[in-house]
Protein backbone atom coordinates (compact mmCIF):
# COMPACT_ATOMS: atom_id res chain seq x y z
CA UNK A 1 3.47 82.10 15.52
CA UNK A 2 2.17 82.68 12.05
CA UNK A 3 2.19 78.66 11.38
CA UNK A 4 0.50 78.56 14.58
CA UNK A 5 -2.09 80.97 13.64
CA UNK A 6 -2.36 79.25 9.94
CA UNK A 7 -3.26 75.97 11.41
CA UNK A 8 -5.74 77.03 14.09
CA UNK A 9 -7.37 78.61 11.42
CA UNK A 10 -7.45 75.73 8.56
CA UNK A 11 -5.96 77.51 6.63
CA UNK A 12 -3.33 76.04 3.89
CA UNK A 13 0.39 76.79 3.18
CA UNK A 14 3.72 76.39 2.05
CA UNK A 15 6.88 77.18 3.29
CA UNK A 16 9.82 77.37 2.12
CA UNK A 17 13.53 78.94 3.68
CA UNK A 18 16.37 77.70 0.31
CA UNK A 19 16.03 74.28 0.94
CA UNK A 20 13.61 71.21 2.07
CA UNK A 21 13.00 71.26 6.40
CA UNK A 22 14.61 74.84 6.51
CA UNK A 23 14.39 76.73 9.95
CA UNK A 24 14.00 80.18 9.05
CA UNK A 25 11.28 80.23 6.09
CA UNK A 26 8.77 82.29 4.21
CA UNK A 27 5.43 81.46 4.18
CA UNK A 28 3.43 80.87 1.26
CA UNK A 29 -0.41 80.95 1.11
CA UNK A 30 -1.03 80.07 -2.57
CA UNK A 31 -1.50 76.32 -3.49
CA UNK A 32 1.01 76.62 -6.37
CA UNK A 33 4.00 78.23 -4.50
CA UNK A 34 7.62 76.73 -6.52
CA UNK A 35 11.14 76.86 -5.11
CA UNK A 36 11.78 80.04 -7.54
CA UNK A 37 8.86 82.05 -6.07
CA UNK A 38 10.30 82.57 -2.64
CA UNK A 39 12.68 85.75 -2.73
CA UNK A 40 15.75 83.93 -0.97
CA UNK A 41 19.24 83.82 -2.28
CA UNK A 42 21.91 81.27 -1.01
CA UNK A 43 25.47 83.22 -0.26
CA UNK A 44 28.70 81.37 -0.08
CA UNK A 45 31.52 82.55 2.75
CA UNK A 46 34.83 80.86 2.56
CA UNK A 47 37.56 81.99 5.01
CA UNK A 48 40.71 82.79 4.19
CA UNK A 49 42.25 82.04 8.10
CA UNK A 50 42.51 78.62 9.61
CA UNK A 51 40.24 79.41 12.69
CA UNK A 52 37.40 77.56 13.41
CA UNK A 53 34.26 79.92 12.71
CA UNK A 54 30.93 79.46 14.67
CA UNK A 55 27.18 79.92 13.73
CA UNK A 56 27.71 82.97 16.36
CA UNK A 57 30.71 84.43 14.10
CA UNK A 58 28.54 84.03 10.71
CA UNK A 59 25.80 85.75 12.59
CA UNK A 60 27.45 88.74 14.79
CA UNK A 61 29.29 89.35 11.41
CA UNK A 62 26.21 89.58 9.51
CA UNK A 63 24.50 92.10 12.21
CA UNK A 64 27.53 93.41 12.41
CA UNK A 65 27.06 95.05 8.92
CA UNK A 66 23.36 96.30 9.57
CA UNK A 67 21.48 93.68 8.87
CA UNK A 68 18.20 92.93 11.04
CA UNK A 69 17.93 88.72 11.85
CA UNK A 70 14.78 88.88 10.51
CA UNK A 71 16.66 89.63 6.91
CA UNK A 72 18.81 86.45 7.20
CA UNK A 73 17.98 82.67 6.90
CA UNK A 74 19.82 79.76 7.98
CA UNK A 75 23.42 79.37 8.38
CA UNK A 76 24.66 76.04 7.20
CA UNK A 77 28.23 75.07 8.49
CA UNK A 78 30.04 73.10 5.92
CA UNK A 79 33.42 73.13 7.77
CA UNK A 80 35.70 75.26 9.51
CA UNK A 81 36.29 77.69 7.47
CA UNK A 82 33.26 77.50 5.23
CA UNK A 83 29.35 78.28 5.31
CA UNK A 84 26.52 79.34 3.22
CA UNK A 85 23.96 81.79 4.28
CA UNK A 86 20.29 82.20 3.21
CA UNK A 87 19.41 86.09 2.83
CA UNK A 88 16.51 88.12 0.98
CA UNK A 89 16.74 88.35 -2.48
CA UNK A 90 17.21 92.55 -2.20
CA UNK A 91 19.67 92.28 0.45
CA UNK A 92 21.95 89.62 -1.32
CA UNK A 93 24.51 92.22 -3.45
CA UNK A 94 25.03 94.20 -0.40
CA UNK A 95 26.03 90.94 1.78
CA UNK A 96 28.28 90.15 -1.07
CA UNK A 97 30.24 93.61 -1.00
CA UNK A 98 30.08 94.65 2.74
CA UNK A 99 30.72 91.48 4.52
CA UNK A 100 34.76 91.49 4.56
CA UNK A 101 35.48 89.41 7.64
CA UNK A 102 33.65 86.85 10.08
CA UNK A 103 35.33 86.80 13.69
CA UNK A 104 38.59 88.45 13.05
CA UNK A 105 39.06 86.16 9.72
CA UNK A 106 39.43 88.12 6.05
CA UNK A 107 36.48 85.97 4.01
CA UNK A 108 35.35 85.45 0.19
CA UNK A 109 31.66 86.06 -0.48
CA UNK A 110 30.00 84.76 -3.35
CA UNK A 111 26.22 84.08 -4.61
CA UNK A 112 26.43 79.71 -3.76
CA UNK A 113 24.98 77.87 -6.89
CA UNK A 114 25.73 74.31 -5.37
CA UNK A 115 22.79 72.27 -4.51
CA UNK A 116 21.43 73.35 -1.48
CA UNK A 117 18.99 70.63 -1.59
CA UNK A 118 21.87 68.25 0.10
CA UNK A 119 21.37 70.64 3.10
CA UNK A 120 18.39 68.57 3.87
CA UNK A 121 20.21 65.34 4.34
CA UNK A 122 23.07 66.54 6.71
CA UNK A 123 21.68 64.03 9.45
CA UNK A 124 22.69 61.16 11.82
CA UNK A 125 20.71 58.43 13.32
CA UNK A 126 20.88 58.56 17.21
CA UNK A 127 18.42 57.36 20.04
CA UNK A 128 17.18 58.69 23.13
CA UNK A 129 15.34 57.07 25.91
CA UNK A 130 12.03 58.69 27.42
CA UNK A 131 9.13 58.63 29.78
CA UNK A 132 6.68 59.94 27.78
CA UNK A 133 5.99 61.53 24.18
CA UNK A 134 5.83 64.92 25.57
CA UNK A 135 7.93 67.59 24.08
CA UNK A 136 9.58 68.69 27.21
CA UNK A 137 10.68 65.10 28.12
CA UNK A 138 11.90 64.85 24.17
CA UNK A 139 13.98 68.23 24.20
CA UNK A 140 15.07 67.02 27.88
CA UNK A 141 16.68 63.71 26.28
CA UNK A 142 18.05 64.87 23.03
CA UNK A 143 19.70 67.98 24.41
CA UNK A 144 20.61 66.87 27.50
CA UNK A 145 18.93 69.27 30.04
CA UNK A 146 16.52 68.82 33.28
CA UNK A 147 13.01 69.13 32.29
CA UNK A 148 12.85 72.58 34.07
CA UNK A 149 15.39 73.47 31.69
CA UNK A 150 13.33 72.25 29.05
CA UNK A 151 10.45 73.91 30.21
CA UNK A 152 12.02 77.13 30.14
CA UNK A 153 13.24 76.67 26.23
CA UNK A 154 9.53 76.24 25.60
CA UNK A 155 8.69 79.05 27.90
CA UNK A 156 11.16 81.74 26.10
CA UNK A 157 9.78 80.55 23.07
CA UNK A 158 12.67 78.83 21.92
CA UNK A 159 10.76 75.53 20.32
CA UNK A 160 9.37 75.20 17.35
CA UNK A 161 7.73 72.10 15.81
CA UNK A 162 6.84 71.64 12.21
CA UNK A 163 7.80 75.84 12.18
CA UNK A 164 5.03 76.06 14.76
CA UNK A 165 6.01 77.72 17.57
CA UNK A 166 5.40 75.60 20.78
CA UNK A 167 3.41 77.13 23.69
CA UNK A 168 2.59 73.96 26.03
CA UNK A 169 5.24 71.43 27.65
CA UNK A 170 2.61 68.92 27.38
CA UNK A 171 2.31 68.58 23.35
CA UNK A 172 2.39 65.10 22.25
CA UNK A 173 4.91 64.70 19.57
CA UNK A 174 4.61 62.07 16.70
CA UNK A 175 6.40 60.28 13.99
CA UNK A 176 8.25 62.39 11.84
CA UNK A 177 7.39 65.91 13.24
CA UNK A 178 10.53 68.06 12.92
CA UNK A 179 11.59 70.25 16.12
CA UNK A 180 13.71 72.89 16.11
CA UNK A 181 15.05 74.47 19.21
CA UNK A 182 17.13 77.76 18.30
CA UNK A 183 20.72 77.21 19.98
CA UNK A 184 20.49 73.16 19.93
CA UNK A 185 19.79 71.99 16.69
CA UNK A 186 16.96 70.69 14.61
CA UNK A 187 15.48 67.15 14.85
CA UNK A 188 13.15 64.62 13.50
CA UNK A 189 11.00 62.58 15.80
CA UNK A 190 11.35 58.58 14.67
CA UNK A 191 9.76 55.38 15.69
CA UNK A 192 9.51 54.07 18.86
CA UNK A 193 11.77 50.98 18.69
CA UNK A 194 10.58 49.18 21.79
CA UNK A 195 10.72 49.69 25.80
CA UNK A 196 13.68 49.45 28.86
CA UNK A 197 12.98 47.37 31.80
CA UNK A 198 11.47 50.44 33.59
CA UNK A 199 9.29 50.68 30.65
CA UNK A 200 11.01 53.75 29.11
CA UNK A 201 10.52 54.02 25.56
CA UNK A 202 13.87 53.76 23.02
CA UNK A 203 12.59 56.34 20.31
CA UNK A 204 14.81 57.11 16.97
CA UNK A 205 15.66 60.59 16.03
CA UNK A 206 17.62 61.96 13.48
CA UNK A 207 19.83 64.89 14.08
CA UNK A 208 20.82 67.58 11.88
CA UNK A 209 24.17 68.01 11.77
């Protein structure tokens, strides 16, 4: 809503959530805003169990220890056992002593000093066919759904695109606009690469993964 508001109103800013096309960011309003200036630290949570953890596991977990979601960033998934989390700067210590298990799994937490730029190119290359550049027919493609499912996404404000939350079904999406819908994944809108015999478009995305 805020990027929302920022663009309506011309206004210019940066934003910025531990790494490049982040989901959950902070917004920066000054034209000289650096990597260092936003008050995010990445945390590292290794398993010591064999059990497959979830996004959901990282996150109940995290709640689970009184944090508010509004306190936490993304949640990368390296692997099965493994994940780093993005969390406010004055919360980060606390996170590191208090979070003991994820799921029913004993963990290790540690501040992550890998390079959390290679978060931005977890992606594949996929295609979808459409009838139309809308964003409900997009989200309806790439995730699989009925356009009334899309619809609703939209509707409980589940879509974002280019961290701008989306209010109308009927937005026109564009070469390399970035939409995120919480649950689903995060995407990058690509070329169109030509047309079917019912004159559906073939339009490259690229999936976060």
């Amino acid at each position: 809503m805020a990027c929302s508001y920022l663009s309506n109103k011309n206004i210019s800013y940066n934003v910025y959530g531990g790494y490049d096309n982040a989901d959950r960011v902070y917004i920066c309003l000054s034209s000289d805003c650096s990597e260092s200036s936003y008050p995010i630290t990445a945390i590292s949570v290794r398993s010591k169990g064999k059990k497959a953890l979830s996004h959901r596991d990282y996150l109940g977990s995290l709640m689970g220890i009184g944090l508010k979601r509004e306190c936490i960033g993304d949640i990368i998934i390296l692997n099965d056992t493994n994940a780093v989390v993005f969390v406010r700067d004055e919360i980060s210590s606390y996170v590191i002593s208090e979070l003991t298990k994820v799921g029913n799994e004993s963990v290790v937490v540690s501040e992550f000093y890998g390079n959390t730029d290679e978060f931005s190119n977890r992606i594949i290359e996929e295609q979808c066919i459409v009838t139309s550049m809308r964003v409900d027919n997009i989200i309806s493609s790439i995730v699989n759904c009925s356009r009334s499912q899309a619809t609703d996404l939209i509707s409980n404000k589940m879509v974002f695109v280019n961290h701008c939350q989306v209010i109308k079904p009927s937005l026109i999406l564009a070469d390399s606009d970035i939409v995120s819908i919480r649950g689903k994944g995060k995407f990058i809108i690509g070329n169109i690469l030509g047309k079917t015999k019912r004159e559906r478009l073939i339009l490259s995305i690229s999936r976060y993964v």
